[in-house]
C-alpha atoms as a PDB file:
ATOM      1  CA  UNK A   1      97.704 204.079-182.959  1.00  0.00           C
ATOM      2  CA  UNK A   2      96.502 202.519-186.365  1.00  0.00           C
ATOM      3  CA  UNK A   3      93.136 203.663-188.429  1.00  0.00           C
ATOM      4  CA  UNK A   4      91.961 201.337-190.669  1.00  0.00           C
ATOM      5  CA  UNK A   5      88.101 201.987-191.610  1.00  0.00           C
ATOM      6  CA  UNK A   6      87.056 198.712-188.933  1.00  0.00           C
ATOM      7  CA  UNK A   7      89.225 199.505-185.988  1.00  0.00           C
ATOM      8  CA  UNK A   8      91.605 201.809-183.766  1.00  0.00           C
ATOM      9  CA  UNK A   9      94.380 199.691-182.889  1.00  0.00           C
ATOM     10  CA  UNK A  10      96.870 201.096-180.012  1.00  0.00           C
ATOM     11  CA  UNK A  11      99.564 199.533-179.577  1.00  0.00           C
ATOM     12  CA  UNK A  12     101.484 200.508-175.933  1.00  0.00           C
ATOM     13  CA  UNK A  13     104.551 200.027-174.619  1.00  0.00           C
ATOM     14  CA  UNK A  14     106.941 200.409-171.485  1.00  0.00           C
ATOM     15  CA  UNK A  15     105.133 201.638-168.184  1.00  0.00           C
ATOM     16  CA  UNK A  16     101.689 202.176-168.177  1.00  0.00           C
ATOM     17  CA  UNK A  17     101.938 204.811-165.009  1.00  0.00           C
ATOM     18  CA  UNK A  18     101.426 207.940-164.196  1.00  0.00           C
ATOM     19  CA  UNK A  19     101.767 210.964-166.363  1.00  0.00           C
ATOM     20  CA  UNK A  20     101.689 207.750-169.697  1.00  0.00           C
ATOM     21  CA  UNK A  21      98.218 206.790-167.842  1.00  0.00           C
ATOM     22  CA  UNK A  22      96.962 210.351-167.757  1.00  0.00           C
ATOM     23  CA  UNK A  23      98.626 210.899-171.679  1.00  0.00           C
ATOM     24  CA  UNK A  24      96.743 207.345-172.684  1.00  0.00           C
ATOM     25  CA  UNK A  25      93.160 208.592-171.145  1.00  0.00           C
ATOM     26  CA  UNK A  26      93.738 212.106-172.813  1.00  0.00           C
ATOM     27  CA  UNK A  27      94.646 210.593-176.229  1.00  0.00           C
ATOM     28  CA  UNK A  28      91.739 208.374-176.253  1.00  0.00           C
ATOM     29  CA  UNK A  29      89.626 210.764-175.412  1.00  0.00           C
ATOM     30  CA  UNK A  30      90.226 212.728-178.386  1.00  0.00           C
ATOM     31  CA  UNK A  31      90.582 210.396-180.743  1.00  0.00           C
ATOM     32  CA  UNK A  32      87.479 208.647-180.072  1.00  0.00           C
ATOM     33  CA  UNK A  33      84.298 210.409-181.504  1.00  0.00           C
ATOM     34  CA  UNK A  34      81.279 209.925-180.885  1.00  0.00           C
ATOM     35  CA  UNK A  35      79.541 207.793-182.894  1.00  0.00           C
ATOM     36  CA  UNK A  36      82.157 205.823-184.411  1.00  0.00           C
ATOM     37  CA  UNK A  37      81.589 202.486-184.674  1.00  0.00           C
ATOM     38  CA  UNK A  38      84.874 201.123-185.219  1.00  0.00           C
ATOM     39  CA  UNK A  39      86.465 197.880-183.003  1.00  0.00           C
ATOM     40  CA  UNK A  40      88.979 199.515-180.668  1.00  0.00           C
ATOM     41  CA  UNK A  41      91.830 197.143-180.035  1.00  0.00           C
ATOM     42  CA  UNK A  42      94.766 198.128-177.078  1.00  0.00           C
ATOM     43  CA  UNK A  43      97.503 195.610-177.084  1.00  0.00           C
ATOM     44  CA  UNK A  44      99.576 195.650-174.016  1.00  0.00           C
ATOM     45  CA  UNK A  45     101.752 192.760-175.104  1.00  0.00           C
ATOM     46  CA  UNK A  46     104.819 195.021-174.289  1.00  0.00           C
ATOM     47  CA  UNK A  47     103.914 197.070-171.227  1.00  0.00           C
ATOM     48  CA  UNK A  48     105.918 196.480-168.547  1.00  0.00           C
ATOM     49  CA  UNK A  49     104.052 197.469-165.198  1.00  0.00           C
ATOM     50  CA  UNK A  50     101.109 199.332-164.357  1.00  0.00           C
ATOM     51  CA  UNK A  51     100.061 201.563-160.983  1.00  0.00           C
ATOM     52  CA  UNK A  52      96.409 202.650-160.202  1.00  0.00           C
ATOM     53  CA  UNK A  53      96.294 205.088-162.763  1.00  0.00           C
ATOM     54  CA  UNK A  54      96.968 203.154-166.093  1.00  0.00           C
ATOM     55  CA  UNK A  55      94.495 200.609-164.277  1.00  0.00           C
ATOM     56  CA  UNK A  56      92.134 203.385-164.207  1.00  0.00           C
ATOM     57  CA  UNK A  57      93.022 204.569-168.027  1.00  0.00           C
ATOM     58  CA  UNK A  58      92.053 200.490-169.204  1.00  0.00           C
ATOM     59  CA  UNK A  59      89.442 200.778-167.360  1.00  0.00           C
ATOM     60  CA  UNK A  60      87.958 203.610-168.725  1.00  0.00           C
ATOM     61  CA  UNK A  61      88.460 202.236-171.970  1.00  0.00           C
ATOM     62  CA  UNK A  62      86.767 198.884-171.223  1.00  0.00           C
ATOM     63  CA  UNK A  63      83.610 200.318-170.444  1.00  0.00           C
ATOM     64  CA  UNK A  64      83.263 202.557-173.295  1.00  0.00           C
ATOM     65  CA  UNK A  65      83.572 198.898-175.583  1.00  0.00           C
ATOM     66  CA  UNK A  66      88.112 198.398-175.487  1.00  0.00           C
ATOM     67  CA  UNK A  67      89.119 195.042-176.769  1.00  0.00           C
ATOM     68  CA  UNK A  68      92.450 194.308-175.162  1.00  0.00           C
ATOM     69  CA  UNK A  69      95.214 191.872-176.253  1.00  0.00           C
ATOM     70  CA  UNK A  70      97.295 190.656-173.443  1.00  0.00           C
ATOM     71  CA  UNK A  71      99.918 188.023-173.092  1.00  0.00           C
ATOM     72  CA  UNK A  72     101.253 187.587-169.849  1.00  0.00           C
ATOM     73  CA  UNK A  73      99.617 185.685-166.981  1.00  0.00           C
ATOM     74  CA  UNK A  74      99.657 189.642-164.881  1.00  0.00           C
ATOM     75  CA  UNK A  75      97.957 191.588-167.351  1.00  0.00           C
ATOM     76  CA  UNK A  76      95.195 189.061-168.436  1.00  0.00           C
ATOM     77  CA  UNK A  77      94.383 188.895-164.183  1.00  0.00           C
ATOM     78  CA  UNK A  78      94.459 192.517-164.239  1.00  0.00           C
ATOM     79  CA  UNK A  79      92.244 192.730-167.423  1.00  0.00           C
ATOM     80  CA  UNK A  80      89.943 189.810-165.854  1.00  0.00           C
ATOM     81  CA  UNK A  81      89.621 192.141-162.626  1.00  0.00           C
ATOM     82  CA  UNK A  82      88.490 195.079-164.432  1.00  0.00           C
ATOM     83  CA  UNK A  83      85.949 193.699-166.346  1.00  0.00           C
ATOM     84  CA  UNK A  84      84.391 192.107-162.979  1.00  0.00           C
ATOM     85  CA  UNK A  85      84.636 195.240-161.304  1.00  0.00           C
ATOM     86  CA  UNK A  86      83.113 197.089-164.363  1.00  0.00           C
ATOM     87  CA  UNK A  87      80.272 194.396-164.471  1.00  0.00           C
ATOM     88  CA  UNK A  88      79.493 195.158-160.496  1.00  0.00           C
ATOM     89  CA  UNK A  89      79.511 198.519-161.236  1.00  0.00           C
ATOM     90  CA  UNK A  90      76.756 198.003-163.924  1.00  0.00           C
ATOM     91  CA  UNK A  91      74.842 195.503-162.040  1.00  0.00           C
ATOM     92  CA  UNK A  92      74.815 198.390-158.993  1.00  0.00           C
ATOM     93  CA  UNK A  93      73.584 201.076-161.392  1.00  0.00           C
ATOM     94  CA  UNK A  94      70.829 199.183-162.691  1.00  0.00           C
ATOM     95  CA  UNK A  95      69.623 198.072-158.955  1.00  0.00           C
ATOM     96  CA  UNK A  96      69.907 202.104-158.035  1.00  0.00           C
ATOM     97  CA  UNK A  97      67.800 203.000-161.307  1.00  0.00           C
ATOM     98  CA  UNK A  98      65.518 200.412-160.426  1.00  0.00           C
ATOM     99  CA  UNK A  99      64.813 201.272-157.333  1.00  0.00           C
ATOM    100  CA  UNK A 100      64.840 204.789-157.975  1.00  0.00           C
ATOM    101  CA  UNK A 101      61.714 204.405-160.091  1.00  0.00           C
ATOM    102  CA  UNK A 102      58.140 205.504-158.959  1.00  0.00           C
END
C-alpha cells in the first residue's frame, strides 16, 4: 500500500484466495479510519485468480467507496458483477426502510 495525502493505493498480487482474502479485509480494515477522505485505489492488474472470499474482500471494499483498476477481460466482469450486486443490495435496503416507516 501507498499514502500519499489524496489516496491509499494497494497494489495486489498473485491469488486473491483464502487466508490473502481474509489478510486483504483485515488490512483494510485497519488502515482505513474513519473519516478519511482520501481516494482508495486497489489495482488487481497482477492477481491471478480469485475464490468467493477475495470476491467477498472487493466487495467489501466497493461499498465502503474502492476504486479498482483492472485489466483483464475476468476481473473487469467480476468487478462489473459486484457493483450490480452491491447496487441491488442498496436498492433492497432502501425499499425495506421505506416500507418499514410509519
Amino acid at each position: 500500500m501507498t499514502n500519499s495525502p489524496e489516496e491509499q493505493r494497494w497494489s495486489l498480487q498473485g491469488q486473491l484466495v483464502g487466508q490473502w482474502a481474509a489478510e486483504l479485509r483485515s488490512a483494510w480494515r485497519e488502515a482505513r479510519v474513519v473519516g478519511d477522505a482520501r481516494r482508495c485505489t486497489v489495482e488487481l492488474i497482477e492477481v491471478t485468480s480469485i475464490d468467493h472470499d477475495g470476491e467477498e474482500a472487493l466487495s467489501e471494499i466497493m461499498s465502503h467507496g474502492g476504486e479498482f483498476v483492472a485489466r483483464d477481460v475476468y476481473t473487469k466482469h467480476l468487478l462489473q458483477n459486484l457493483r450490480s450486486e452491491l447496487e441491488r443490495s442498496r436498492v433492497k435496503e432502501k425499499q425495506d426502510d421505506g416500507g418499514n416507516r410509519s
